[in-house]
Protein backbone atom coordinates (compact mmCIF):
# COMPACT_ATOMS: atom_id res chain seq x y z
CA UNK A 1 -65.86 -130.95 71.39
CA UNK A 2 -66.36 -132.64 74.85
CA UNK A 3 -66.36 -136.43 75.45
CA UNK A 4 -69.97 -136.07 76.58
CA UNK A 5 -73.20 -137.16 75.02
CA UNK A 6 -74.29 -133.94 75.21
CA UNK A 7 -73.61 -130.67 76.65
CA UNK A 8 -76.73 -130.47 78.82
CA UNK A 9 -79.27 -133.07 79.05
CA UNK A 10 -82.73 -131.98 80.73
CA UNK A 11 -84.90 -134.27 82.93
CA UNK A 12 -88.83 -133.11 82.66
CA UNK A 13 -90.20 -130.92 79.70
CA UNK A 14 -92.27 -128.93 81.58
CA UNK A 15 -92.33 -125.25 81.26
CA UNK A 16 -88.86 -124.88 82.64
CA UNK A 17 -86.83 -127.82 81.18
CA UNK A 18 -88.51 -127.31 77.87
CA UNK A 19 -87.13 -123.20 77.71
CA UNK A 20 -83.91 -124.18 79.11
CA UNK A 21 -83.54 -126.76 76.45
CA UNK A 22 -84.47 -124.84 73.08
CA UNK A 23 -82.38 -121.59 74.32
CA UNK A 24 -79.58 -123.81 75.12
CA UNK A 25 -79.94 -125.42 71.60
CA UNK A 26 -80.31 -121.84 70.13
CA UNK A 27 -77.19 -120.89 71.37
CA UNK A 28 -75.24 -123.92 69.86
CA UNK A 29 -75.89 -126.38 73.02
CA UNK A 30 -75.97 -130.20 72.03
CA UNK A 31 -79.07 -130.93 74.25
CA UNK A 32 -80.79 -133.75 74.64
CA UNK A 33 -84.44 -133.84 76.69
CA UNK A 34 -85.92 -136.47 78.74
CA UNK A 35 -90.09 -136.87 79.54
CA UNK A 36 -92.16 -139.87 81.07
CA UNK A 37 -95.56 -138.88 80.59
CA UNK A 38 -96.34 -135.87 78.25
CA UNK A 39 -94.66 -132.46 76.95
CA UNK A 40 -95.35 -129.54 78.07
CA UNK A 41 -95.26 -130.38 81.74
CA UNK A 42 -98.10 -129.68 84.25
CA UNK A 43 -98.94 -126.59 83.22
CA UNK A 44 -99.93 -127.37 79.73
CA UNK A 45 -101.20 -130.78 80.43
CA UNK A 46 -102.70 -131.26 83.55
CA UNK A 47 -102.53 -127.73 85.63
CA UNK A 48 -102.61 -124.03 83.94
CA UNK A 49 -103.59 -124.70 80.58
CA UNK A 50 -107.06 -126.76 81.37
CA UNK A 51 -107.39 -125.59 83.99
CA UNK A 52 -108.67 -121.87 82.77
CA UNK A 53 -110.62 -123.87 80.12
CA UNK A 54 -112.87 -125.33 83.27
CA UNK A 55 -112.98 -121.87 84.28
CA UNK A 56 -113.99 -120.83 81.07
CA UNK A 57 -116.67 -123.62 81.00
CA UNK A 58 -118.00 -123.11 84.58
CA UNK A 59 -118.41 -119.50 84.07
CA UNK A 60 -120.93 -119.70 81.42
CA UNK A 61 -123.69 -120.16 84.14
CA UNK A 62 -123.58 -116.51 85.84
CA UNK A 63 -123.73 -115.37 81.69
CA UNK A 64 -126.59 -117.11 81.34
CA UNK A 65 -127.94 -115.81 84.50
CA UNK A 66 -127.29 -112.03 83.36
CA UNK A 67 -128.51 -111.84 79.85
CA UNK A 68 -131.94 -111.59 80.77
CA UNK A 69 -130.74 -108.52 82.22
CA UNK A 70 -129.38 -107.08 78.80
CA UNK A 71 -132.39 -108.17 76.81
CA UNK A 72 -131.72 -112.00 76.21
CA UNK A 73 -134.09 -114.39 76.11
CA UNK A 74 -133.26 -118.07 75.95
CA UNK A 75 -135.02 -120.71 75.08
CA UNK A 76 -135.11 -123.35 77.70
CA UNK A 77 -133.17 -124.27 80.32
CA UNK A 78 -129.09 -124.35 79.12
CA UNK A 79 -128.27 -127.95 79.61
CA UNK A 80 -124.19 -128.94 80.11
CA UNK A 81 -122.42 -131.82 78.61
CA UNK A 82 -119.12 -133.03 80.68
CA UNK A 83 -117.94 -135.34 78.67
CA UNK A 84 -118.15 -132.60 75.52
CA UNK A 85 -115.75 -130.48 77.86
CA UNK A 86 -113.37 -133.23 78.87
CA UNK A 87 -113.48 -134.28 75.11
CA UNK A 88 -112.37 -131.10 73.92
CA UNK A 89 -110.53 -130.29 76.63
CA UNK A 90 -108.25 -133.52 75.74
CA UNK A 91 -107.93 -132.10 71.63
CA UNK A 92 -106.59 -128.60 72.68
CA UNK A 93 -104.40 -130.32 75.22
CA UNK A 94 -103.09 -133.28 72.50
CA UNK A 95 -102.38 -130.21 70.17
CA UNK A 96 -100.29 -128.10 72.59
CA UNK A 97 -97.99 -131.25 73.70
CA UNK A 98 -97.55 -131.25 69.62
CA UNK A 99 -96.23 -128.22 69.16
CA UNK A 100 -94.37 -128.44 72.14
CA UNK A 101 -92.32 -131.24 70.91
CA UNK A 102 -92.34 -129.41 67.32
CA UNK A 103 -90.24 -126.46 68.58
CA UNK A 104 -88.13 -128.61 70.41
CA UNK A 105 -86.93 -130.63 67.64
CA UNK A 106 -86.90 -127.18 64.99
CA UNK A 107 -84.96 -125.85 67.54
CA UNK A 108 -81.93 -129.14 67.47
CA UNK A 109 -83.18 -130.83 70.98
CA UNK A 110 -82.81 -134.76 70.98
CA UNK A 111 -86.51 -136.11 72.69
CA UNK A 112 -86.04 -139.28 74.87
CA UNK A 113 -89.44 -140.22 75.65
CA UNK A 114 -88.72 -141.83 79.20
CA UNK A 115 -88.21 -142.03 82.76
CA UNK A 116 -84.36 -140.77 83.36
CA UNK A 117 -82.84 -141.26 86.81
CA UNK A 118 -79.50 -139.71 87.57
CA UNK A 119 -76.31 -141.86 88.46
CA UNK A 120 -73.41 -139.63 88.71
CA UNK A 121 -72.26 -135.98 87.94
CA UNK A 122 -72.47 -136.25 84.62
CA UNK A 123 -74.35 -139.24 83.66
CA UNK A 124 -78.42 -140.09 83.23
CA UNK A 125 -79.81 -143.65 82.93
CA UNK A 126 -83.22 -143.67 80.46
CA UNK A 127 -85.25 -146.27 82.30
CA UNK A 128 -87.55 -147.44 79.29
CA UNK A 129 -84.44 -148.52 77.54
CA UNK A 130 -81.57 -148.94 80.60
CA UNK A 131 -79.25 -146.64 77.95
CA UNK A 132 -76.90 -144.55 79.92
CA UNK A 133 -76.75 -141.12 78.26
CA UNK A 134 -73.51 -138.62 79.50
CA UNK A 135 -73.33 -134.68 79.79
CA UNK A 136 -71.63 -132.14 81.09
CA UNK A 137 -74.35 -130.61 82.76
CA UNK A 138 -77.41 -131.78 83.98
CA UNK A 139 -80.82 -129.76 84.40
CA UNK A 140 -83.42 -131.32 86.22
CA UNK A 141 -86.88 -129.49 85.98
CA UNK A 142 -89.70 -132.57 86.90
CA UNK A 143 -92.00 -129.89 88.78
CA UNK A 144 -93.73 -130.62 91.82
CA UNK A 145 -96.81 -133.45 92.30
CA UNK A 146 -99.67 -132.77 94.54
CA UNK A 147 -99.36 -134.16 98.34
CA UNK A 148 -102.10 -136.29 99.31
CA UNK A 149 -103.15 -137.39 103.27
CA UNK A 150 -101.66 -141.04 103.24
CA UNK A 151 -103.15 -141.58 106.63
CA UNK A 152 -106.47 -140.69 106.06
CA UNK A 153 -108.75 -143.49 106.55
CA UNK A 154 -109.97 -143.77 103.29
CA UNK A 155 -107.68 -141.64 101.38
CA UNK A 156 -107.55 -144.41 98.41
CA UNK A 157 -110.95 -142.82 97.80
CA UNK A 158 -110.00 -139.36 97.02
CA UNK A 159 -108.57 -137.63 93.87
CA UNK A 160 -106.39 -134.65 93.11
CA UNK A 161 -106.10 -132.17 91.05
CA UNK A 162 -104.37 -134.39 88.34
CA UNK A 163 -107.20 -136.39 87.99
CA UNK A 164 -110.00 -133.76 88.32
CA UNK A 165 -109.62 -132.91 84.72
CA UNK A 166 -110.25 -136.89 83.20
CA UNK A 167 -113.26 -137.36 85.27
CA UNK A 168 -115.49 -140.09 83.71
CA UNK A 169 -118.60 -138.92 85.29
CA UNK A 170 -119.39 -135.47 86.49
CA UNK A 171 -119.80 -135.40 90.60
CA UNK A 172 -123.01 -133.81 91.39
CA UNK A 173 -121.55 -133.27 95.17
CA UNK A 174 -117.62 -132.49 95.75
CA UNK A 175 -115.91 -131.53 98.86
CA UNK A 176 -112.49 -129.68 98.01
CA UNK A 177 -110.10 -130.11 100.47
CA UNK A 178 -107.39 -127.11 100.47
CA UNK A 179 -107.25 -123.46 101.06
CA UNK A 180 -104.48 -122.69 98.31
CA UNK A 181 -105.23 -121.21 95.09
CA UNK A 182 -105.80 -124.45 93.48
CA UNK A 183 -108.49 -125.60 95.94
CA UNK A 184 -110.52 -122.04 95.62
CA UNK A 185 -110.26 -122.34 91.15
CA UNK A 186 -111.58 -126.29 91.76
CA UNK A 187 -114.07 -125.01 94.21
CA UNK A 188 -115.19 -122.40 91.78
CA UNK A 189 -115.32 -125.01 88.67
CA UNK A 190 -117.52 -127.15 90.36
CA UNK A 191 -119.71 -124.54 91.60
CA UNK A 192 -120.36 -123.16 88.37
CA UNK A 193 -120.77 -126.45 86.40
CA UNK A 194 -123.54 -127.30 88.61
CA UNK A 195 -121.88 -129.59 91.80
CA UNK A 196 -123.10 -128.70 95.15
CA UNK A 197 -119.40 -127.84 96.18
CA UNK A 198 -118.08 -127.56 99.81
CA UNK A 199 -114.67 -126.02 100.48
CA UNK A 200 -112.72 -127.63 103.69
CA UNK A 201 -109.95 -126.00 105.08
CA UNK A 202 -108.43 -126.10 108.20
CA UNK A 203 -106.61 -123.20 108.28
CA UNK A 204 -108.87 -119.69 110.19
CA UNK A 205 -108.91 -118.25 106.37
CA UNK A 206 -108.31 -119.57 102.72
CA UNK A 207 -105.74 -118.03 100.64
CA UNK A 208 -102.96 -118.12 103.34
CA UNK A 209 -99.59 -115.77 102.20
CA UNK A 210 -102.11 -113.37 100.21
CA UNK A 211 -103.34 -109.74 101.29
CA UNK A 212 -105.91 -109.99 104.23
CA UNK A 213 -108.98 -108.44 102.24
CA UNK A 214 -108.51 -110.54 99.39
CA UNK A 215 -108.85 -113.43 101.50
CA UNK A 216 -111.87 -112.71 103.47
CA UNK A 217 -113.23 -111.23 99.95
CA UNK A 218 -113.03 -113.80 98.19
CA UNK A 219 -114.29 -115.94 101.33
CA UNK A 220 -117.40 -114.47 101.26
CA UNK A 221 -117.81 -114.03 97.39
CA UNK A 222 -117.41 -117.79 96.89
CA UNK A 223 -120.35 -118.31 100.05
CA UNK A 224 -122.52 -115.83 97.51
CA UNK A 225 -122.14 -117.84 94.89
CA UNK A 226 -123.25 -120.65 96.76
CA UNK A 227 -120.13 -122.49 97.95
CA UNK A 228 -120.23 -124.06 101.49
CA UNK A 229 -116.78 -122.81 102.80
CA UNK A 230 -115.91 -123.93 105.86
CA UNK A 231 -112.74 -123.11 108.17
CA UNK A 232 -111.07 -124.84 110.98
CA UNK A 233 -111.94 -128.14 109.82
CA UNK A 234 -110.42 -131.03 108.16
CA UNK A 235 -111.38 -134.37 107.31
CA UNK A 236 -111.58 -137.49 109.47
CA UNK A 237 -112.58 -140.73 107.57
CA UNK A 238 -114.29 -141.28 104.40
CA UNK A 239 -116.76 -144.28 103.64
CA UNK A 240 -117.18 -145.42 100.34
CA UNK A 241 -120.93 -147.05 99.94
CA UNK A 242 -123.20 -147.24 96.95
CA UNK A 243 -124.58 -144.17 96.73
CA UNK A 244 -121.16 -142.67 96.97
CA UNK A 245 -118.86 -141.07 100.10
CA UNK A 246 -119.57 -140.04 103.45
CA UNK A 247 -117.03 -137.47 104.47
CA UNK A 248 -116.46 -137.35 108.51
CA UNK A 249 -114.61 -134.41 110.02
CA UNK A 250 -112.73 -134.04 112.88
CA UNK A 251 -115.79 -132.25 114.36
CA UNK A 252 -118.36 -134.82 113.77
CA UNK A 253 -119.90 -133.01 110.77
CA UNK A 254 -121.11 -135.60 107.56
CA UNK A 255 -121.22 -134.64 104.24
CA UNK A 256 -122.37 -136.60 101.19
CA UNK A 257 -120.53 -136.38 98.14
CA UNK A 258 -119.24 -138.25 94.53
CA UNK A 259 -116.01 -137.00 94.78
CA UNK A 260 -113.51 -135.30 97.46
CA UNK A 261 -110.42 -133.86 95.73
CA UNK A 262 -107.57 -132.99 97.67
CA UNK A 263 -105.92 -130.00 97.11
CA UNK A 264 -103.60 -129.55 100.40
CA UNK A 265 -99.96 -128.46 98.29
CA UNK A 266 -97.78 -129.66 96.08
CA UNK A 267 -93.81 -131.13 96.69
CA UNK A 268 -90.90 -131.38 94.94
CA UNK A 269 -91.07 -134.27 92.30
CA UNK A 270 -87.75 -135.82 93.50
CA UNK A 271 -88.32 -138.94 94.80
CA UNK A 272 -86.41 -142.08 93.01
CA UNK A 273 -84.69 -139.48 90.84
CA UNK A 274 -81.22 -140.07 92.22
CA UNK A 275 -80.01 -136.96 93.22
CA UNK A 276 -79.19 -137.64 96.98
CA UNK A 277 -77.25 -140.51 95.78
CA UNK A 278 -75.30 -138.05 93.22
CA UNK A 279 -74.65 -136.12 96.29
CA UNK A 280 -77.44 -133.48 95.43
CA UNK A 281 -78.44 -131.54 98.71
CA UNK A 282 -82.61 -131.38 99.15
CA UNK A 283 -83.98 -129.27 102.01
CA UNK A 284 -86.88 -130.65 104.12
CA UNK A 285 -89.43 -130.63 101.85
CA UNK A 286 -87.48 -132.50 99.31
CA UNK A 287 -86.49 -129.71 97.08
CA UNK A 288 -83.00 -129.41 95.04
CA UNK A 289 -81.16 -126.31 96.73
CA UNK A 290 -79.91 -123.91 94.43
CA UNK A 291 -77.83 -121.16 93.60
CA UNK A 292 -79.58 -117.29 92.76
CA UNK A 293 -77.85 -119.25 89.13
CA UNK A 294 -79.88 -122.24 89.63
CA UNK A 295 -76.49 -124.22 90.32
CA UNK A 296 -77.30 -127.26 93.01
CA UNK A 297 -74.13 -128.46 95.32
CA UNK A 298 -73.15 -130.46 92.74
CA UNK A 299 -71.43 -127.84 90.20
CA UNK A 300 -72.45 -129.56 86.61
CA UNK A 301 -75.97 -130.16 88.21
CA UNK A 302 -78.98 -127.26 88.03
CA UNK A 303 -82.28 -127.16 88.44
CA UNK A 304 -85.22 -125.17 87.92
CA UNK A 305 -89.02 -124.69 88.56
CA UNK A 306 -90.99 -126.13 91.28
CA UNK A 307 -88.41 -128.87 92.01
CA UNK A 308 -86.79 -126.29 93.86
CA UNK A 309 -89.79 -124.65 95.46
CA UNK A 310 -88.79 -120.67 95.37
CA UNK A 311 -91.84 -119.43 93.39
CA UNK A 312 -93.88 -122.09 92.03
CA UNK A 313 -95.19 -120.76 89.19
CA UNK A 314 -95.18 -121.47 85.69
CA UNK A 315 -93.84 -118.47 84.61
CA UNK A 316 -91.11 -118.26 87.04
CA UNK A 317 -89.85 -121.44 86.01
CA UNK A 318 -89.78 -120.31 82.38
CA UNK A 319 -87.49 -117.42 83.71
CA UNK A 320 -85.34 -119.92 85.48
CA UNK A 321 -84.73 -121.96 82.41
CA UNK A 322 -84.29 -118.77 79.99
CA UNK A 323 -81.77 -117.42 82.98
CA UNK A 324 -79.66 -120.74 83.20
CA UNK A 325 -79.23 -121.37 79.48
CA UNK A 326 -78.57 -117.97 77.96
CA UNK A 327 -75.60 -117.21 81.67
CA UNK A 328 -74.18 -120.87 80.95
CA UNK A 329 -74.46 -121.16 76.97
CA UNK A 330 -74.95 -117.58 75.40
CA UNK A 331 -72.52 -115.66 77.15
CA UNK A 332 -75.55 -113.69 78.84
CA UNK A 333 -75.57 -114.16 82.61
CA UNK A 334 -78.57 -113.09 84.51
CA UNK A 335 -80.42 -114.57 87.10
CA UNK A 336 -84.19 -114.02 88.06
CA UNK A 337 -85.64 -111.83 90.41
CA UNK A 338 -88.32 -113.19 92.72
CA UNK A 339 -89.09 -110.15 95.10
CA UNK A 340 -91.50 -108.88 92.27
CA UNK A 341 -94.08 -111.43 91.14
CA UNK A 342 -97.50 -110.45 89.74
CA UNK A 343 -99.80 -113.00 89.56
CA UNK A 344 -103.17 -114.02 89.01
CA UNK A 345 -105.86 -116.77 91.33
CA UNK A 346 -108.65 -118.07 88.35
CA UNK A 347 -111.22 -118.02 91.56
CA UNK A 348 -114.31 -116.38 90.85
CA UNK A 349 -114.08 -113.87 91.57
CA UNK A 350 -110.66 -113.53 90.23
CA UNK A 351 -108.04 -112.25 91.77
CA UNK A 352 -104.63 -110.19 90.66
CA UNK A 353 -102.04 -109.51 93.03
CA UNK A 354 -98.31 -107.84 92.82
CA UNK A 355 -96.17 -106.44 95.46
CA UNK A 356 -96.55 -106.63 98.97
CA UNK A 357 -99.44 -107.74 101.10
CA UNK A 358 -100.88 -105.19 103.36
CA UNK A 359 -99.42 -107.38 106.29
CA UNK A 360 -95.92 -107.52 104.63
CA UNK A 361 -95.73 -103.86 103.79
CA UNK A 362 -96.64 -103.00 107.70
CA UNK A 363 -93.95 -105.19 108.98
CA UNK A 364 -91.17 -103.76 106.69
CA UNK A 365 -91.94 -100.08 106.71
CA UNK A 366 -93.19 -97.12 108.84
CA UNK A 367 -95.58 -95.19 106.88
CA UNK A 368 -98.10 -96.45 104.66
CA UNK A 369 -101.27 -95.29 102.66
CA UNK A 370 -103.94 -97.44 102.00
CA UNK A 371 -106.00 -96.94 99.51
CA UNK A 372 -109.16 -99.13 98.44
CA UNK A 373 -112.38 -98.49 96.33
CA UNK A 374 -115.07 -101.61 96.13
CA UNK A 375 -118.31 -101.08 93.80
CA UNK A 376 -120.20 -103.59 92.31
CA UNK A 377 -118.40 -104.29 88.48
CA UNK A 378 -120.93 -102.14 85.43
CA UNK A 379 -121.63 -105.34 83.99
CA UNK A 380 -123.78 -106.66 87.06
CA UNK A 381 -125.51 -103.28 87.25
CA UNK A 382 -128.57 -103.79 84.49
CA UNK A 383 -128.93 -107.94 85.85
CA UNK A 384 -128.85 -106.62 89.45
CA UNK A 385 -126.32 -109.99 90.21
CA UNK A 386 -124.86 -109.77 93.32
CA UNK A 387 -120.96 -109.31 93.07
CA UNK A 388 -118.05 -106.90 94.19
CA UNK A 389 -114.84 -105.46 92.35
CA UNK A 390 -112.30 -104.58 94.57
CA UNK A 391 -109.13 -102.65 94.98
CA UNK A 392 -106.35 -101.99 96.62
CA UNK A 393 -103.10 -100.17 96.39
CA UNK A 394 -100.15 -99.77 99.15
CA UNK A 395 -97.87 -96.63 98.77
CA UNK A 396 -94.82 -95.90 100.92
CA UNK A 397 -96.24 -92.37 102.42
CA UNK A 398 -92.26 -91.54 102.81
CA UNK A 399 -91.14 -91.82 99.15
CA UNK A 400 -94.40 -92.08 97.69
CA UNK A 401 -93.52 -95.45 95.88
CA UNK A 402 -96.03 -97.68 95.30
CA UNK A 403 -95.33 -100.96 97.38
CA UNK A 404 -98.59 -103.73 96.29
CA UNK A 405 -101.85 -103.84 94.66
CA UNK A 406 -104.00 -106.20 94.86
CA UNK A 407 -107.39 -106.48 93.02
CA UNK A 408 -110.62 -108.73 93.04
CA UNK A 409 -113.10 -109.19 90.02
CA UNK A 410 -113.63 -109.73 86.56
CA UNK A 411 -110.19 -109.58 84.57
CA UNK A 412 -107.95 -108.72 87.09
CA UNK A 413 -105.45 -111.77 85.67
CA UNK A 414 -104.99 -109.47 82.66
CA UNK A 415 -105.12 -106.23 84.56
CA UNK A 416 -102.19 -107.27 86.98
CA UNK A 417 -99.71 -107.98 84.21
CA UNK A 418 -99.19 -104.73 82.84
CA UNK A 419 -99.95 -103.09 86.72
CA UNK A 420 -96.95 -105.84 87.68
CA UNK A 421 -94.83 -104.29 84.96
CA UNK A 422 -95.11 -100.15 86.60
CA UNK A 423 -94.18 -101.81 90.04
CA UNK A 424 -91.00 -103.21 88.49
CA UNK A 425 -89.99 -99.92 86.97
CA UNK A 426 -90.98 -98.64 90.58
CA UNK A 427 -93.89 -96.27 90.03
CA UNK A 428 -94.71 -94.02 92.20
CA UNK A 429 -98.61 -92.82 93.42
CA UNK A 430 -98.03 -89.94 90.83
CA UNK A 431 -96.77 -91.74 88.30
CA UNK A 432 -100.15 -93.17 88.67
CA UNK A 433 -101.95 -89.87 89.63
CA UNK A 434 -100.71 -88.00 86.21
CA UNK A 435 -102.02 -90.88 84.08
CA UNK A 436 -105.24 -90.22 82.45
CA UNK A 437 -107.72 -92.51 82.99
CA UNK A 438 -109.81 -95.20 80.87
CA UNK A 439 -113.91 -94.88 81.22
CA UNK A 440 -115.77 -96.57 81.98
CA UNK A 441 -113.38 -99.15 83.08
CA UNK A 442 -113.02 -100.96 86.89
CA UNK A 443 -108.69 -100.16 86.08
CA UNK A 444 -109.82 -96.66 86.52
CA UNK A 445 -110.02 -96.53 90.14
CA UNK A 446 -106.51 -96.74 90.04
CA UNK A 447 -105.54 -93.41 88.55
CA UNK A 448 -108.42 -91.84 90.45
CA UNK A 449 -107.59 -92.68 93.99
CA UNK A 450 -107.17 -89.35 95.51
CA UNK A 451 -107.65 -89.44 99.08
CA UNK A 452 -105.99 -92.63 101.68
CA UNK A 453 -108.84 -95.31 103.22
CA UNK A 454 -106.03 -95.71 106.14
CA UNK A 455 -103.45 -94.23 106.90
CA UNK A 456 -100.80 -96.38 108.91
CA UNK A 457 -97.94 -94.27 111.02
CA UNK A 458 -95.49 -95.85 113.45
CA UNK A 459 -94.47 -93.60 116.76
């Protein structure tokens, strides 16, 4: 028995701090947890989780634009109801933080619901009560928050992403500002709920650090689907008046909208936390700097998730937390990978991606095939909707091994997580070749690819 509070004490239940905590506990950990706002973190509450319920919601508009194709007929024009979304939207959401903070107290974890600042080593002040709380380790896993253009003229009219999803009255006109993964999903909800939606970015392409086709794919599927996506620009001034914004850019262009939502990044959530007065290094961006164990440079003090911007993803940060408390607590030391990430962009189309990037693979090795196959998906064939599936594999044409793939349209979330698990075992192009394949599926084309769309040699 220490003279500590507790043996670990985690700041932020989010994904991260929320695993870390209940496997600590599991493994006979006295933890205690600390959260300011709401459980579950911003994946669950304001990020993943509703998130793909807009997406859900916004893609009921191309259904209803198919089934006359298959036979339906409906009756009048659909009609859409945001408030009904937001609504229940806000019940699922109220019911995950629930059972978030069920399993944490099932599984021994004290809740502290409050702001908690660090003040030492070993010791955490809660701020809604001024107790000071002692451990012997500290984990601090408060995520990122989205950046926002403080000196924009007008800035104090725009939102973000946090409060896209409590909206109290749909925008019939929204200009997204971002080319990330979060601005193309927001540009894509909008779209499909009905909101004349322009995409700014100033960057030549959207989707920057993803492979090259998917980029320009996606680029022009979102212009299809009636999304005004323009490059090379960025905003200038916005005017609020009575009949809502006037968006300026740099280029002299005006635009008329409700609502602009900026979606240019996130950073590290560590402002007023303390740490650089514990002696906690932070890189530029203001990110803890970590250990491959998750170990900052002050020993009893970790962190994990987007706080310390390696891969910020939700389920990374889950990893993190599992990693830290079952090496530290349960006599099981691992630490994550992150040179083999599959994951998935809700755009619409959607995208799935693991591996290398066309671009990457190039720069790192001499000899690649490229194989791609594009069609339009079986499920637009009998409505005649416009719409490609695409995709795309990289194989190492020395040892055969298969090195990315990367694939555009319907269900290609779900298809990349079990693709993402035969590039971690390191399948080969005959692994995949000698696999029988699925009709009629779109996965199919990836057992049938026979023949190379490029072949790339060096000397």
């Amino acid at each position: 028995m220490t003279n500590f509070d507790y043996d670990l004490f985690v700041i932020g239940a989010g994904s991260g701090g929320v695993r870390a905590a209940r496997i600590a506990a599991t493994h006979g950990a006295r933890v205690g947890i600390a959260e300011e706002f709401r459980y579950g973190g911003t994946c669950v509450i304001r990020g993943c989780v509703p998130k793909k319920l807009f997406v859900y919601a916004s893609k009921f508009t191309e259904e209803f634009a198919n089934a006359d194709g298959y036979g339906w007929s409906l009756n009048g024009t659909p009609s859409f109801d945001f408030d009904t979304l937001v609504e229940n939207k806000d019940k699922e959401i109220t019911r995950l933080e629930g059972i978030y903070r069920r399993n944490l107290d099932k599984s021994g974890v004290e809740l502290h619901d409050s702001r908690a600042v660090i003040e030492g080593p070993n010791t955490v002040r809660l701020l809604s009560t001024n107790q000071v709380i002692t451990a012997e380790r500290i984990l601090v896993a408060v995520g990122a928050t989205p950046n926002v253009d403080a000196g924009l003229v007008g800035c104090e009219h725009t939102i973000t992403s946090n409060e896209a999803f409590h909206l109290s009255t749909f925008p019939k006109r929204i200009v997204v500002v971002g080319g990330g993964y979060i601005a193309v999903e927001f540009a894509g909800i909008f779209n499909g709920l009905g909101s004349e939606t322009t995409l700014l970015y100033r960057g030549e392409e959207i989707l920057r650090g993803f492979d090259m086709d998917l980029r320009t794919g996606l680029h022009e599927q979102m212009v299809e689907k009636g999304i005004n996506v323009k490059t090379k620009s960025t905003i200038a001034s916005i005017e609020k008046h009575e009949g809502g914004l006037t968006v300026t850019t740099h280029a002299g262009e005006v635009i008329e909208a409700d609502q602009v939502l900026y979606a240019i990044g996130r950073r590290p959530n560590t402002a007023g936390l303390g740490l650089e007065e514990a002696g906690v290094e932070l890189d530029k961006a203001g990110a803890i700097v970590v250990s491959p164990q998750s170990q900052s440079s002050v020993p009893s003090i970790f962190a994990v998730g987007d706080v310390t911007n390696r891969a910020n993803l939700t389920p990374v940060a889950i990893r993190e937390g599992h990693a830290f408390a079952d090496s530290v607590y349960g006599n099981k030391e691992w630490h994550v990978d992150h040179s083999m990430i599959p994951t998935a962009v809700f755009s619409q189309p959607e995208i799935g991606t693991a591996g290398l990037t066309q671009e990457e693979a190039e720069s790192r090795f001499d000899n690649i095939d490229v194989y791609t196959s594009s069609f339009r998906p079986m499920k637009n064939t009998l409505s005649g909707k416009p719409g490609k599936m695409f995709l795309k594999m990289l194989v190492d044409a020395d040892t055969d091994k298969i090195l990315g793939i990367h694939i555009m349209g319907p269900d290609s979330g779900e298809l990349i997580q079990m693709i993402g698990v035969t590039l971690v075992m390191g399948a080969t192009k005959a692994d995949y070749d000698r696999t029988i394949a699925v009709h009629p599926t779109a996965a199919e084309e990836l057992v049938t690819m026979r023949e190379p769309s490029q072949r790339i040699r060096k000397g």
